[in-house]
Protein backbone atom coordinates (compact mmCIF):
# COMPACT_ATOMS: atom_id res chain seq x y z
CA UNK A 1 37.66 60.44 48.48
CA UNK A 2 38.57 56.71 49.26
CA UNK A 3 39.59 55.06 46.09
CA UNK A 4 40.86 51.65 47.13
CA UNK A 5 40.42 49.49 49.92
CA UNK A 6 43.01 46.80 51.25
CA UNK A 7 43.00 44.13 54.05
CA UNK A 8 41.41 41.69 55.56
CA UNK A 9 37.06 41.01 54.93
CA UNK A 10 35.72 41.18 58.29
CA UNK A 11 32.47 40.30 57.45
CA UNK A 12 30.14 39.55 54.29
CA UNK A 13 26.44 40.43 54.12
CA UNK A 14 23.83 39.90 50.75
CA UNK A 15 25.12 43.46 49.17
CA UNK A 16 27.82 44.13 51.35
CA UNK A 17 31.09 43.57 52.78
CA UNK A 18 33.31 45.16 55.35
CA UNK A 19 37.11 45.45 55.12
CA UNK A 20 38.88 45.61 58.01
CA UNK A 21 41.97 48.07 57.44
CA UNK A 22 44.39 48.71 59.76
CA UNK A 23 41.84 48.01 62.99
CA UNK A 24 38.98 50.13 60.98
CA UNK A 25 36.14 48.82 59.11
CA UNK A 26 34.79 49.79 55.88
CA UNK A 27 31.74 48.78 54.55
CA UNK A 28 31.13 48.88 51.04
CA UNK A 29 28.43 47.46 48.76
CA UNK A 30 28.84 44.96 46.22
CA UNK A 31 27.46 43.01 43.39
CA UNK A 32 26.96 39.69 43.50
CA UNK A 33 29.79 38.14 41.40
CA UNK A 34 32.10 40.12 43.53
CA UNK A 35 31.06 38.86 47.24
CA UNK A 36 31.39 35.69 45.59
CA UNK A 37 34.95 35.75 45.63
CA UNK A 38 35.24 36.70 49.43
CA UNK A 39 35.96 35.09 52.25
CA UNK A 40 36.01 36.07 55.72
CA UNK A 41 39.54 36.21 56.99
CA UNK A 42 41.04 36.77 53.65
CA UNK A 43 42.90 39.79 52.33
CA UNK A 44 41.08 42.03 49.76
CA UNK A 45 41.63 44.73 47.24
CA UNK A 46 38.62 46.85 46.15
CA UNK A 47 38.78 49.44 43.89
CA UNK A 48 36.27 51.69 45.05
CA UNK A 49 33.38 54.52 44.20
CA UNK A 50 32.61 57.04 46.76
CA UNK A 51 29.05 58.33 47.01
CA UNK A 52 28.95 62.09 49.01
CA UNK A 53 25.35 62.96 49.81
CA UNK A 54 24.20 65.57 52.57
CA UNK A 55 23.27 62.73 55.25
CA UNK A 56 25.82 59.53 54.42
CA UNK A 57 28.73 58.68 52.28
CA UNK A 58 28.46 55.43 50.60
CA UNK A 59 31.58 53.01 49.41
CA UNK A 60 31.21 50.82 46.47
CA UNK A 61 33.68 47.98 45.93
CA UNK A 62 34.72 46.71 43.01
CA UNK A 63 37.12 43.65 42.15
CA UNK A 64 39.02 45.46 39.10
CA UNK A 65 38.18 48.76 37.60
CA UNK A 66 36.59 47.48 34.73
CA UNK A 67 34.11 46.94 36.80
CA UNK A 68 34.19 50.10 38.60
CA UNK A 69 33.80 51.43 34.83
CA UNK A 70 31.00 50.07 33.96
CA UNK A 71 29.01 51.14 37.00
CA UNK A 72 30.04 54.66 36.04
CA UNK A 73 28.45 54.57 33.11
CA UNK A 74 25.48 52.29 34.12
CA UNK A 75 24.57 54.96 36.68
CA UNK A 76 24.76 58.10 34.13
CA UNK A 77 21.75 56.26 32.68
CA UNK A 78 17.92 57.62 33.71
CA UNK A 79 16.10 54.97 35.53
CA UNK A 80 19.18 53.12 36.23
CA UNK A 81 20.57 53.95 40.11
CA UNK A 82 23.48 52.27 42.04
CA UNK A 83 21.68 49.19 43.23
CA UNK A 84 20.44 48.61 39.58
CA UNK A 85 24.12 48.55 38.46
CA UNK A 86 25.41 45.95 40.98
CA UNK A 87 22.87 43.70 40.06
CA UNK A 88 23.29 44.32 36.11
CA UNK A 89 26.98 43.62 37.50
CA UNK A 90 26.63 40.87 39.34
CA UNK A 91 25.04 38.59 36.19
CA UNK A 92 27.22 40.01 33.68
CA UNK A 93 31.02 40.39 34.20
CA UNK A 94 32.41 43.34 31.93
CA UNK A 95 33.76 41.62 28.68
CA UNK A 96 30.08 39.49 28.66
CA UNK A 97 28.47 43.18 29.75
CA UNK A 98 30.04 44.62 26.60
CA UNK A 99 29.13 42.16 24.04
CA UNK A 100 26.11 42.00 25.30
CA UNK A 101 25.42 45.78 24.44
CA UNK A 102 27.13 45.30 21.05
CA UNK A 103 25.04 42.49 20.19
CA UNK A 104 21.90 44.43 21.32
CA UNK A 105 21.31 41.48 23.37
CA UNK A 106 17.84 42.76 25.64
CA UNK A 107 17.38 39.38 27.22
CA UNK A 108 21.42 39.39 28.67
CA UNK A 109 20.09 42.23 30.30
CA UNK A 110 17.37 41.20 31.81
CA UNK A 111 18.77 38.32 33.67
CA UNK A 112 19.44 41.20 36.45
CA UNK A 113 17.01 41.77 38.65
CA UNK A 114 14.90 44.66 38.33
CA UNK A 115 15.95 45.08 34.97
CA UNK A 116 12.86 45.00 32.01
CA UNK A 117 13.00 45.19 28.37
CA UNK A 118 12.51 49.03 28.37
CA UNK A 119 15.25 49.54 31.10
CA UNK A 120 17.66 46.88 28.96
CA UNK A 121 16.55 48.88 25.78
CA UNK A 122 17.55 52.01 27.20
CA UNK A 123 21.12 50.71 28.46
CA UNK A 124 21.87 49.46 24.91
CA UNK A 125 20.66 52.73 23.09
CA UNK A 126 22.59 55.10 25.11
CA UNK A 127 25.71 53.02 25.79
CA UNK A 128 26.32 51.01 22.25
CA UNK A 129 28.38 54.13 21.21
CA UNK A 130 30.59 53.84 23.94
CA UNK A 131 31.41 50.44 24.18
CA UNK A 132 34.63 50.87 22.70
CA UNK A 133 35.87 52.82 25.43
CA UNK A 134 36.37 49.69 27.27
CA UNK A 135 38.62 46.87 26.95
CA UNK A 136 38.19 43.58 25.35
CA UNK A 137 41.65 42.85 24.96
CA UNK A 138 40.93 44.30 20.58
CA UNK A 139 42.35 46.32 18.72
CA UNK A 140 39.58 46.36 15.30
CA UNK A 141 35.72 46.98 15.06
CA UNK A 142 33.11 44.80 13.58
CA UNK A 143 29.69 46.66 13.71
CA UNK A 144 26.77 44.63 14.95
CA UNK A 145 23.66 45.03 13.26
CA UNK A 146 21.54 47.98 13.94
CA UNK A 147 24.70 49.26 16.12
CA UNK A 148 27.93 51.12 15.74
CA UNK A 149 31.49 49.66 16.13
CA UNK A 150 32.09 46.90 18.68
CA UNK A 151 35.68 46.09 19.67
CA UNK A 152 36.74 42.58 18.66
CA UNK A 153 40.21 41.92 18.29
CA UNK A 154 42.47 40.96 15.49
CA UNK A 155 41.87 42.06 12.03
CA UNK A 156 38.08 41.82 11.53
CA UNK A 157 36.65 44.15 9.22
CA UNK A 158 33.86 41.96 7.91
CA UNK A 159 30.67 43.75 5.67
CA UNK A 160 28.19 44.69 8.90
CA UNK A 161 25.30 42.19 6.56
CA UNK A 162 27.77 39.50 6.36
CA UNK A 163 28.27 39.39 10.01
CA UNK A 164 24.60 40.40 11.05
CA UNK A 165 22.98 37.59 9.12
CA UNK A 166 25.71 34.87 10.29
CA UNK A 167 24.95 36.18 14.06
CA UNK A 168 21.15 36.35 13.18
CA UNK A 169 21.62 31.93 11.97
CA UNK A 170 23.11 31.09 15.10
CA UNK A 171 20.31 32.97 17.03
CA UNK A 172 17.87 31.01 15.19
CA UNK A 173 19.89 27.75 15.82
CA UNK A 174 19.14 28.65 19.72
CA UNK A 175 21.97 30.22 20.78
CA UNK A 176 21.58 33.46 22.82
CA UNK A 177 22.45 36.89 20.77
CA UNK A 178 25.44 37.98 22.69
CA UNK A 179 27.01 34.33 22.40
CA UNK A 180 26.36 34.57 18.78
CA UNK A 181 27.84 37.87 18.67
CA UNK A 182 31.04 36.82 20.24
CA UNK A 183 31.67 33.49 17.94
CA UNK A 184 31.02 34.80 14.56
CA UNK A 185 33.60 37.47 16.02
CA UNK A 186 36.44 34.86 17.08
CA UNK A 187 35.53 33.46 13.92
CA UNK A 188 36.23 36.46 11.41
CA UNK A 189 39.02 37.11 13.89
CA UNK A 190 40.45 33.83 12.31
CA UNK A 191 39.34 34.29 8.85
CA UNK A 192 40.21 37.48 7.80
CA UNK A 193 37.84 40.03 5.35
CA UNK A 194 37.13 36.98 2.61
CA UNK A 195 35.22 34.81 4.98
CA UNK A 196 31.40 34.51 3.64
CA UNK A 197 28.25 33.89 5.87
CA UNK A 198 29.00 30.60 5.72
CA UNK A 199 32.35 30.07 6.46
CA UNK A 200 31.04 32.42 9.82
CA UNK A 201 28.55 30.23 10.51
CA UNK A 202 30.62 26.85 10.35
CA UNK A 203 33.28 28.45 12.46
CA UNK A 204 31.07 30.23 14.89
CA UNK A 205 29.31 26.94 15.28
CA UNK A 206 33.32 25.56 16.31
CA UNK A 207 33.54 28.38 18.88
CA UNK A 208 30.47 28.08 20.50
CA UNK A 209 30.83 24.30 20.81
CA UNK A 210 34.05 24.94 22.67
């Protein structure tokens, strides 16, 4: 089982790179977002998935293992196989993946290709329980609406119809439902339990114009 690769990229294709370790090269597939930060003749550290089958064994790279996380779990998921999972991973890092799931955000999804509202509705219902497990740097829940707790950091605690109907303004002010999500939770993050709808709203707006 290989579960890290280190050395120098020999070579950089549309899904794939190769890592050239010691005189041996290792090819591994990618997403997107992570070729992006290779260049040939640089040294690299992957964290990486090994695939086993009866006829190959396939390497997947991954720039941090939050990453590597995530396409765990993508790829427990019916319908959703490894190439699915880069390319969900290669338009959605894994902090924007995450809120994206606890905001129920559909269309975040389907920015990856191959990815359609049923496939993006499926991801959401099967994974919004676990998206706790992973890191957003929090420590408290908010629950979005329709959803169960969300990591957010800082002491936010706000009533789940207070913070629904603030995100639910902003989406209707045209901003997307995961960017929504994640102001109006900086924003009780800085206001504490008393903050109202509209004290959300004012101070989600300030986020989001950051």
């Amino acid at each position: 089982m290989i579960a890290k690769l280190t050395g120098v990229v020999d070579s950089v294709g549309t899904d794939w790179v190769v890592v050239d370790v010691n005189g041996v090269g290792y090819q591994a597939a990618c997403s997107n977002r992570t070729l992006s930060r290779m260049a040939v003749g640089e040294r690299v550290a992957l964290v990486v998935e090994t695939f086993i089958r009866e006829d190959r064994i396939t390497l997947y790279g991954f720039g941090d293992a939050a990453e590597r996380d995530w396409f765990r779990m993508l790829t427990t998921i019916q319908g959703v196989g490894s190439r699915l999972a880069l390319s969900i991973l290669g338009v959605l890092d894994p902090d924007q993946l995450t809120r994206s799931i606890a905001a129920q955000d559909k269309t975040a999804l389907t920015r990856a290709d191959g990815v359609g509202p049923k496939v993006a509705a499926r991801i959401i219902n099967e994974l919004k329980d676990k998206v706790g497990n992973l890191a957003l740097g929090a420590t408290a829940t908010v629950t979005p609406a329709g959803g169960k707790a969300a990591p957010t950091g800082g002491a936010v605690t706000q009533d789940n119809a207070i913070m629904a109907d603030a995100v639910s303004a902003l989406v209707n002010l045209g901003y997307g439902r995961s960017e929504a999500f994640g102001a109006v939770v900086a924003a009780g993050r800085k206001l504490g339990d008393a903050a109202n709808v509209s004290e959300l709203i004012r101070h989600g707006l300030k986020e989001l114009s950051q």
